[in-house]
C-alpha atoms as a PDB file:
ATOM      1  CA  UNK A   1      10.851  12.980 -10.776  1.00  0.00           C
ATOM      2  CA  UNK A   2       8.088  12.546 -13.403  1.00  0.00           C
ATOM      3  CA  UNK A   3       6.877   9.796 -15.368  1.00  0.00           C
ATOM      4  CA  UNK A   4      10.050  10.727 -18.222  1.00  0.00           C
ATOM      5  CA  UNK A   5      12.694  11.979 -15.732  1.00  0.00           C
ATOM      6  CA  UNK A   6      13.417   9.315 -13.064  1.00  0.00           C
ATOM      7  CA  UNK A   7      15.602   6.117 -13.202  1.00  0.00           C
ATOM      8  CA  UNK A   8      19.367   5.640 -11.813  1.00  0.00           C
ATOM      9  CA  UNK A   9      21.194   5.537 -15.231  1.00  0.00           C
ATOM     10  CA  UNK A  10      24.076   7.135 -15.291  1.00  0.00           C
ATOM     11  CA  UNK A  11      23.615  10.242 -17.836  1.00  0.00           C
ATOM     12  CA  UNK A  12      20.455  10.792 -16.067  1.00  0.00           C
ATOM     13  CA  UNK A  13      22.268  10.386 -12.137  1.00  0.00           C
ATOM     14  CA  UNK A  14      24.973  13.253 -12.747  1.00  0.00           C
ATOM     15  CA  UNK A  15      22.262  15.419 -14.809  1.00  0.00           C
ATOM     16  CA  UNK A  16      20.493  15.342 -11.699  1.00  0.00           C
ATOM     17  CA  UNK A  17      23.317  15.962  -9.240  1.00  0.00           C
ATOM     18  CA  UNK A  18      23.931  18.920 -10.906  1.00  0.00           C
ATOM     19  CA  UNK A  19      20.682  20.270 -10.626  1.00  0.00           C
ATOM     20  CA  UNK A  20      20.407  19.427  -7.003  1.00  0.00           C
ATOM     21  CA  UNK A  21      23.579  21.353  -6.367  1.00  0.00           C
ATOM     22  CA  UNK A  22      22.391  24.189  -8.350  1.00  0.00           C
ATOM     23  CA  UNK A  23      19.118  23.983  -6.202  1.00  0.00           C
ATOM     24  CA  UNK A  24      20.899  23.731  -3.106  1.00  0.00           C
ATOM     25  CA  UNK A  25      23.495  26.738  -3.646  1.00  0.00           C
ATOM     26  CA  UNK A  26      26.495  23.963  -2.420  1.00  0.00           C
ATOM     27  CA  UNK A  27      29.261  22.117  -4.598  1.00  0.00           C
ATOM     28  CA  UNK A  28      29.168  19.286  -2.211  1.00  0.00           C
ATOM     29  CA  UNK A  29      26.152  16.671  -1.230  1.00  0.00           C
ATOM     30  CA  UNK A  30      26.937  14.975   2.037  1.00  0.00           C
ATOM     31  CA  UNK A  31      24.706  11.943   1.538  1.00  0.00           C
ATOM     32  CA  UNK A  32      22.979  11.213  -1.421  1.00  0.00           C
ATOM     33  CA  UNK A  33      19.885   8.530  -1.878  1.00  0.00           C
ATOM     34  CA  UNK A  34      18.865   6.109  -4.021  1.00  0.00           C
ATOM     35  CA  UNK A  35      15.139   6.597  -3.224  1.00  0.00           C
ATOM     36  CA  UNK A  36      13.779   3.997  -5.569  1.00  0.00           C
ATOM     37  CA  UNK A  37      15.290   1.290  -7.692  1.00  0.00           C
ATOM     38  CA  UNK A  38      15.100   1.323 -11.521  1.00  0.00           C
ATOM     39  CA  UNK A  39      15.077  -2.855 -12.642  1.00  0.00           C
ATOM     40  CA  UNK A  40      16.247  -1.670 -16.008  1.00  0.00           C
ATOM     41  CA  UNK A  41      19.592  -0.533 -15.620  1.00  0.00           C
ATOM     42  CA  UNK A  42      22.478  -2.764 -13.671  1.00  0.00           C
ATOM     43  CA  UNK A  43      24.029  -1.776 -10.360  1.00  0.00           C
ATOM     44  CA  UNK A  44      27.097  -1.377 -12.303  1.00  0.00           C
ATOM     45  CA  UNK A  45      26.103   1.353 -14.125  1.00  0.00           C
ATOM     46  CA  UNK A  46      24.304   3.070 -11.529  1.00  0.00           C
ATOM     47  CA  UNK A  47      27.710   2.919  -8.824  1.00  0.00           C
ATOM     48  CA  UNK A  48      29.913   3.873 -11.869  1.00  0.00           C
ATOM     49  CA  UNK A  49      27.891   7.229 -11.933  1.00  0.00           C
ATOM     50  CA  UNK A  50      27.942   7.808  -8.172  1.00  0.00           C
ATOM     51  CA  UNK A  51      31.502   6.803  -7.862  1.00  0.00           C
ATOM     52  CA  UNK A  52      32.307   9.533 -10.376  1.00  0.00           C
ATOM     53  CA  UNK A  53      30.451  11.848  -8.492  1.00  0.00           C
ATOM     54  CA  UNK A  54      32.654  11.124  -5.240  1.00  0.00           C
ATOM     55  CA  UNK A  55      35.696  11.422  -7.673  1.00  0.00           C
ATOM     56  CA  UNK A  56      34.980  14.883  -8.195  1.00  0.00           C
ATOM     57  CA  UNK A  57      34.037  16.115  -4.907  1.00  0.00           C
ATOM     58  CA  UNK A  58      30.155  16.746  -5.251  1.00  0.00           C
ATOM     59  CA  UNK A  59      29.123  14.097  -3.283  1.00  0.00           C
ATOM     60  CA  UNK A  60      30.108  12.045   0.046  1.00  0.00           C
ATOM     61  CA  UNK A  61      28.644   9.114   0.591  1.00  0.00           C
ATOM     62  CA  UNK A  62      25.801   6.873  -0.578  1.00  0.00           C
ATOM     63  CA  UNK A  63      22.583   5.476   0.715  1.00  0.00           C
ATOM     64  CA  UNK A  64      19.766   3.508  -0.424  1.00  0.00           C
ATOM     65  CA  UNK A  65      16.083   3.617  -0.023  1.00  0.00           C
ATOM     66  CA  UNK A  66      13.058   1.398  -1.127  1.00  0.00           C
ATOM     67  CA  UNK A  67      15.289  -1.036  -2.988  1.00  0.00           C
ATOM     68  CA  UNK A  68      14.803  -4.802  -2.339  1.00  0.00           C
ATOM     69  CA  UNK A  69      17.290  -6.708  -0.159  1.00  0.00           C
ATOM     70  CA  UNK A  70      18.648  -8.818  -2.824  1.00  0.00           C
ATOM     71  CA  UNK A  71      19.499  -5.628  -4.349  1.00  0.00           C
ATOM     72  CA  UNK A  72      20.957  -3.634  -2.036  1.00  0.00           C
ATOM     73  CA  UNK A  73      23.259  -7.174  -1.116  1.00  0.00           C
ATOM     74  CA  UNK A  74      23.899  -7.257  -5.103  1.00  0.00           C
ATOM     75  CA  UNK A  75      25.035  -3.536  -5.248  1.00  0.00           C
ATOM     76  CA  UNK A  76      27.310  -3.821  -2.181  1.00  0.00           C
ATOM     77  CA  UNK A  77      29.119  -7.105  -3.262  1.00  0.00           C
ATOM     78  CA  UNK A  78      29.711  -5.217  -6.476  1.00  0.00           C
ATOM     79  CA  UNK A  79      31.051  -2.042  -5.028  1.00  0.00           C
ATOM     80  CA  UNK A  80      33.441  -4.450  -2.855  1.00  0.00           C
ATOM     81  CA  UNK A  81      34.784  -6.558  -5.952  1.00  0.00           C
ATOM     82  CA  UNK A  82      35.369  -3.521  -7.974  1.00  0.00           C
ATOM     83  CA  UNK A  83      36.791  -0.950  -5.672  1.00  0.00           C
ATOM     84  CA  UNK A  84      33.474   1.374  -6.132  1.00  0.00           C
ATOM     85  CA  UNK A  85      31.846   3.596  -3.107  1.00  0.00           C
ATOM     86  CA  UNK A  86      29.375   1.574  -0.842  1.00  0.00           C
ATOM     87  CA  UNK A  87      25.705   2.156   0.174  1.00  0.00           C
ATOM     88  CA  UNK A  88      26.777   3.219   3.500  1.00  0.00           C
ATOM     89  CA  UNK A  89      22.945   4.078   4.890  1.00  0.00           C
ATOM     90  CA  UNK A  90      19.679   2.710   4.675  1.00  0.00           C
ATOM     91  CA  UNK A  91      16.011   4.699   4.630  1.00  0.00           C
ATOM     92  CA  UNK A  92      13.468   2.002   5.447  1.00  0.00           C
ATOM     93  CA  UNK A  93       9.951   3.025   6.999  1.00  0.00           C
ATOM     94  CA  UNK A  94       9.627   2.191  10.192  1.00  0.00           C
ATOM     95  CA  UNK A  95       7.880   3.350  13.133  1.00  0.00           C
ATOM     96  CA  UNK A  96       5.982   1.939  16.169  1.00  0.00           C
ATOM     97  CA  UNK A  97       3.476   0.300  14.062  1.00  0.00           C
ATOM     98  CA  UNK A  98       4.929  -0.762  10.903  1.00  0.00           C
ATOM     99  CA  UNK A  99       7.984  -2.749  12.005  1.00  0.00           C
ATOM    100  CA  UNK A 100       7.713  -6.538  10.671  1.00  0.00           C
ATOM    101  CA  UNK A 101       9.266  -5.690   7.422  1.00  0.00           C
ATOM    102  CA  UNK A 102      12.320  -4.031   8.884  1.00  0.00           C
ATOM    103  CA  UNK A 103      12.836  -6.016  11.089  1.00  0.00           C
ATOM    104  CA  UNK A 104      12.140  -9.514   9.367  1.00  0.00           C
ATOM    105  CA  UNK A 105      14.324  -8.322   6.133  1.00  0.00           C
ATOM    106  CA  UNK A 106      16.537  -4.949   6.637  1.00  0.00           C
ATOM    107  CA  UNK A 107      17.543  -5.129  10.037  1.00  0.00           C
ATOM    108  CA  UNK A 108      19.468  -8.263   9.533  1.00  0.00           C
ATOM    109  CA  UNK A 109      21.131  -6.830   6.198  1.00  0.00           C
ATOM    110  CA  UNK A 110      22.380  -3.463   8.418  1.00  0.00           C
ATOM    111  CA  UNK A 111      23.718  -5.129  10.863  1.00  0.00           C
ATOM    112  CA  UNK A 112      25.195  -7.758   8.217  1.00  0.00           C
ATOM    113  CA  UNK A 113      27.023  -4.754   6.622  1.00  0.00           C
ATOM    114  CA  UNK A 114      27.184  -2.220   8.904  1.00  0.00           C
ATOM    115  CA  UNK A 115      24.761   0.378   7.641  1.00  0.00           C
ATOM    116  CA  UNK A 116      23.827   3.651   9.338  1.00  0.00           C
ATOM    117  CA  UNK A 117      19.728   3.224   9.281  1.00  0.00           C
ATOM    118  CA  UNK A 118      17.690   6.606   9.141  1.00  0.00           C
ATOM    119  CA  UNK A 119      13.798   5.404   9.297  1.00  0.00           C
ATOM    120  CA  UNK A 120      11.071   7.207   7.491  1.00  0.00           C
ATOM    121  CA  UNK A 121       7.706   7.478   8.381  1.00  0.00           C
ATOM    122  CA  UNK A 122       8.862   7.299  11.713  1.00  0.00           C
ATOM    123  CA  UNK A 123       5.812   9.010  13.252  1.00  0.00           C
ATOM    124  CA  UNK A 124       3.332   7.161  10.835  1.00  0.00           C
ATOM    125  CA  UNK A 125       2.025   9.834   8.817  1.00  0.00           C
ATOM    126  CA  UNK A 126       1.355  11.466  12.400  1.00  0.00           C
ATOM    127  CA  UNK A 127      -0.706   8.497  13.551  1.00  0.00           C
ATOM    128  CA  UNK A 128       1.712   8.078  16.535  1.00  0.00           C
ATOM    129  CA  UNK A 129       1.308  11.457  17.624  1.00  0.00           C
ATOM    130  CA  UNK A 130      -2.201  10.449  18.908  1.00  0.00           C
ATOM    131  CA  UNK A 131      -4.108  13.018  17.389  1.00  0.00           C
ATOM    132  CA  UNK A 132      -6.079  10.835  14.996  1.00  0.00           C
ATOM    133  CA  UNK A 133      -8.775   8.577  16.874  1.00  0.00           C
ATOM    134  CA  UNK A 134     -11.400   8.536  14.132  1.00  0.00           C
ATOM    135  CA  UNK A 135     -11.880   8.644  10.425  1.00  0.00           C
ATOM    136  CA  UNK A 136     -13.416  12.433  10.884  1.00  0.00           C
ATOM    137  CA  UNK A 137     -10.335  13.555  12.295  1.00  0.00           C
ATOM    138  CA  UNK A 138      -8.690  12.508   8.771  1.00  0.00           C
ATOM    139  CA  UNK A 139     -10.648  15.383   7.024  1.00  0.00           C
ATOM    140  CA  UNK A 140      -8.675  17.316   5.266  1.00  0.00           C
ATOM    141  CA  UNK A 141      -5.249  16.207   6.389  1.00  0.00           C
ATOM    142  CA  UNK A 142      -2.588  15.229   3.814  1.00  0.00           C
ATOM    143  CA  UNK A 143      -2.085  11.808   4.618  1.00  0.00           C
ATOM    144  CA  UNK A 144      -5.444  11.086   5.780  1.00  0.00           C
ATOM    145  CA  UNK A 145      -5.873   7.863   3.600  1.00  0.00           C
ATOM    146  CA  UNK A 146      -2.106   6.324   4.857  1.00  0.00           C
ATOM    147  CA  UNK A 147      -3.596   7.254   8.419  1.00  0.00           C
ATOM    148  CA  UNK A 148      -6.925   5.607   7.831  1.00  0.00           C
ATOM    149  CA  UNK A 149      -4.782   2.138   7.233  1.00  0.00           C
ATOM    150  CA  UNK A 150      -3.693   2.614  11.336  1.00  0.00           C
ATOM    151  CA  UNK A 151      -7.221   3.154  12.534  1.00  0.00           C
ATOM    152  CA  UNK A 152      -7.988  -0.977  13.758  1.00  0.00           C
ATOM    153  CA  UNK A 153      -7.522  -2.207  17.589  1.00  0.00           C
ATOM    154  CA  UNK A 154      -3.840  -2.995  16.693  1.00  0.00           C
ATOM    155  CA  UNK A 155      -3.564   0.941  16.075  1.00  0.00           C
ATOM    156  CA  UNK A 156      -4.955   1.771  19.430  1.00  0.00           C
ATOM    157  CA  UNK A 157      -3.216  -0.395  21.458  1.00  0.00           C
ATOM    158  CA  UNK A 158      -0.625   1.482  20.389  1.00  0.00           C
ATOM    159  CA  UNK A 159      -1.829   4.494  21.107  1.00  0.00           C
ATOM    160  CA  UNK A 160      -2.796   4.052  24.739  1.00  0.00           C
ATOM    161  CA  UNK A 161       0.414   1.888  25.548  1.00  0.00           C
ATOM    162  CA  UNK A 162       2.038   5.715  24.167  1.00  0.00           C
ATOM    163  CA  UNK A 163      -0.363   7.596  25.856  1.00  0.00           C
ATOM    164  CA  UNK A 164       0.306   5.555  29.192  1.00  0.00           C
ATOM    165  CA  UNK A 165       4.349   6.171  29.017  1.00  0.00           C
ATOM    166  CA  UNK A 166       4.489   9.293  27.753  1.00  0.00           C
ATOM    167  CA  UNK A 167       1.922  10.702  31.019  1.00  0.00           C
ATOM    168  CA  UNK A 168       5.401   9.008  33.103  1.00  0.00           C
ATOM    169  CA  UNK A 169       7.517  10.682  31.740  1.00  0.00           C
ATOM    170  CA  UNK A 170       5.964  14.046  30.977  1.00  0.00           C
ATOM    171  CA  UNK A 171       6.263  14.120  27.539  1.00  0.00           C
ATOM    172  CA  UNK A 172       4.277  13.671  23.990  1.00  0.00           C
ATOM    173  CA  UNK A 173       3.185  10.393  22.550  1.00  0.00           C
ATOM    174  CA  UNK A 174       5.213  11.651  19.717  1.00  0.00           C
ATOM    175  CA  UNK A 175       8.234  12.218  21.943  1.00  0.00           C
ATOM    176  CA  UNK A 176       7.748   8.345  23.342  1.00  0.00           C
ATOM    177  CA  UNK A 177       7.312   6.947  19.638  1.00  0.00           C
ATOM    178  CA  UNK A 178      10.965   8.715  18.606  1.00  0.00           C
ATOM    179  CA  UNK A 179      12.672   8.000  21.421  1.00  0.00           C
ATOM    180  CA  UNK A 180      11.425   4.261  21.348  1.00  0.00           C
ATOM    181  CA  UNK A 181      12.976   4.376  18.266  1.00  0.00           C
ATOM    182  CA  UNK A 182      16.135   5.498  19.050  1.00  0.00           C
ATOM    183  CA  UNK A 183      16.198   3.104  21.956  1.00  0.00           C
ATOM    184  CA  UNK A 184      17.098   0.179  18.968  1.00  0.00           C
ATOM    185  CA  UNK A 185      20.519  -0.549  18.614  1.00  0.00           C
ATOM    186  CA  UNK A 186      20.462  -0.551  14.579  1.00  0.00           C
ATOM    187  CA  UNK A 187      18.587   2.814  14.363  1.00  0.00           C
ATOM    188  CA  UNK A 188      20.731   5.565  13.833  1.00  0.00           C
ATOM    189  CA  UNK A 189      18.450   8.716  13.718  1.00  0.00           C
ATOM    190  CA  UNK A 190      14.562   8.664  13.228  1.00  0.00           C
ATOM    191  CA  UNK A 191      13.320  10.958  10.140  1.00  0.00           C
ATOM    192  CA  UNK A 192      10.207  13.379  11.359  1.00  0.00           C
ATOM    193  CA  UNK A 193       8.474  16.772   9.927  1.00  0.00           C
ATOM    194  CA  UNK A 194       7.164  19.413  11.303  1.00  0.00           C
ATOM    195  CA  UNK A 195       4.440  21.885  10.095  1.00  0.00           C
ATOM    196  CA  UNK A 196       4.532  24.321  12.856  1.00  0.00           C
ATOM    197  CA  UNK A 197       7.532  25.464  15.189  1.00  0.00           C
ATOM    198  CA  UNK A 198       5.687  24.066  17.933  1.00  0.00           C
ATOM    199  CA  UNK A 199       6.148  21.078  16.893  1.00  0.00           C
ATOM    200  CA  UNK A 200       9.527  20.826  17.045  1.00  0.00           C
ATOM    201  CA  UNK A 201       9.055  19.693  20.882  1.00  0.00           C
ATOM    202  CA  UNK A 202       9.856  16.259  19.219  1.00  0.00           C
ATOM    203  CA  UNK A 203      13.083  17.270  19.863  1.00  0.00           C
ATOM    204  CA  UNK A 204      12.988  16.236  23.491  1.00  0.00           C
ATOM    205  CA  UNK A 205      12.708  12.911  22.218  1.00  0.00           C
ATOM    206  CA  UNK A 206      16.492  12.555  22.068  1.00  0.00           C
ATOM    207  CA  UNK A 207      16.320  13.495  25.801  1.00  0.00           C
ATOM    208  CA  UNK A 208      14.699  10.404  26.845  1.00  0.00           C
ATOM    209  CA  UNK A 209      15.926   7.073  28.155  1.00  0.00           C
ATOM    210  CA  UNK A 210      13.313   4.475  27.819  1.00  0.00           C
ATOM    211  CA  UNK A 211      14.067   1.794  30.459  1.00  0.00           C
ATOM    212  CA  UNK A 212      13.769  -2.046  29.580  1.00  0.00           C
ATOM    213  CA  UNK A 213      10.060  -2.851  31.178  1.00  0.00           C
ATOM    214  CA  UNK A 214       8.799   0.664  28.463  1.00  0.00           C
ATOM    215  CA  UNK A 215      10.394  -0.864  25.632  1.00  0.00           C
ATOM    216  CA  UNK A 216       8.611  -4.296  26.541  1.00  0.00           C
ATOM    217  CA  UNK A 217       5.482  -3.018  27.184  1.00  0.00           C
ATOM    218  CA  UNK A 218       6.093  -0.662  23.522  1.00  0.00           C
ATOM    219  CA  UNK A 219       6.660  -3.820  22.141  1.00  0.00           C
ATOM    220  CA  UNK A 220       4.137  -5.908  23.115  1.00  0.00           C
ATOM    221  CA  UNK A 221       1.462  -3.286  22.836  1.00  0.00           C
ATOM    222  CA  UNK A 222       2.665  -2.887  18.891  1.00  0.00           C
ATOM    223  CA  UNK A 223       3.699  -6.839  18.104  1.00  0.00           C
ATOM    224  CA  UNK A 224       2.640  -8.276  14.906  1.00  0.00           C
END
């Protein structure tokens, strides 16, 4: 995307399909996003082009990312009163410390209409990995200014509640912060990277059964 390629109209939508096949060496995109909503152009238009795109085999389903509720509830009516595909997943952010919004506004809306949720951010820029304890440890690092924003007592309550569970049941802060997320009955899967193979211990995270007094003491530690 640049400042004169972006937008969900529908010349531009299959222009860019094709390219992403092309890119991907496939003729078929599982899941494809909406990653940001473009005011100008109707939800018509924009559902027309995906729904041709599911017409012709290059794409399975649709999801929707960073698009306002009233939005995502206009698109959905529409694809139901005109016999188009459906956002069938959501991509909010959400992670151990920023929950309110998903939980105030999207939450309700998936479970309204049955969306599979796949949460970004889910390890806070890293923040939740409990590597970050001071501004100086920011240096350098990628998303050093989004981690700054978690650096207040609210941030390392947090931590320590994380730090706590994770030394009971052997495992990474990081491991503890997935898994908590998993542990919510909307969540489907939890989107995390990795910059080295050893991180990929995050896996273990789908190993782990947080009881009900860990969740409460998660949730308490991180309320807002």
């Amino acid at each position: 995307m640049s400042e004169t390629e972006k937008g969900l109209k529908k010349e531009y939508i299959m222009k860019e399909a094709e390219a992403s096949l092309k890119r991907l060496n496939t003729d078929y995109i599982d899941l494809y996003f909406v990653h940001f909503d473009d005011l100008s152009t109707p939800v018509s238009e924009t559902l027309e082009a995906f729904s041709k795109l599911i017409q012709q085999g290059k794409v399975g389903n649709i999801g929707v990312s960073n698009m306002s509720v009233d939005r995502i509830i206009e698109s959905i009516e529409f694809s139901k009163e005109n016999n188009l595909p459906a956002y069938v997943c959501l991509e909010p952010q959400y992670n151990l410390y920023d929950r309110e919004k998903y939980e105030k506004e999207y939450e309700p809306l998936a479970e309204r209409y049955g969306l599979g949720v796949i949460s970004y951010y889910s390890l806070a820029s890293g923040f939740l990995t409990g590597k970050y304890k001071s501004k100086e440890d920011l240096s350098g690092k990628q998303r050093g200014g989004k981690i700054e924003e978690y650096l207040n007592d609210r941030g390392k309550n947090i931590i320590n509640a994380l730090n706590e569970v994770a030394n009971t049941y052997r495992a990474t802060p990081a491991q503890i912060a997935l898994a908590w997320i998993q542990a919510r009955a909307s969540i489907t899967a939890p989107i995390a990277s990795v910059s080295k193979m050893s991180q990929l211990d995050i896996l273990k995270s789908t190993e782990i059964q947080l009881n009900a007094e860990v969740m409460q003491k998660l949730d308490q530690a991180s309320a807002y």
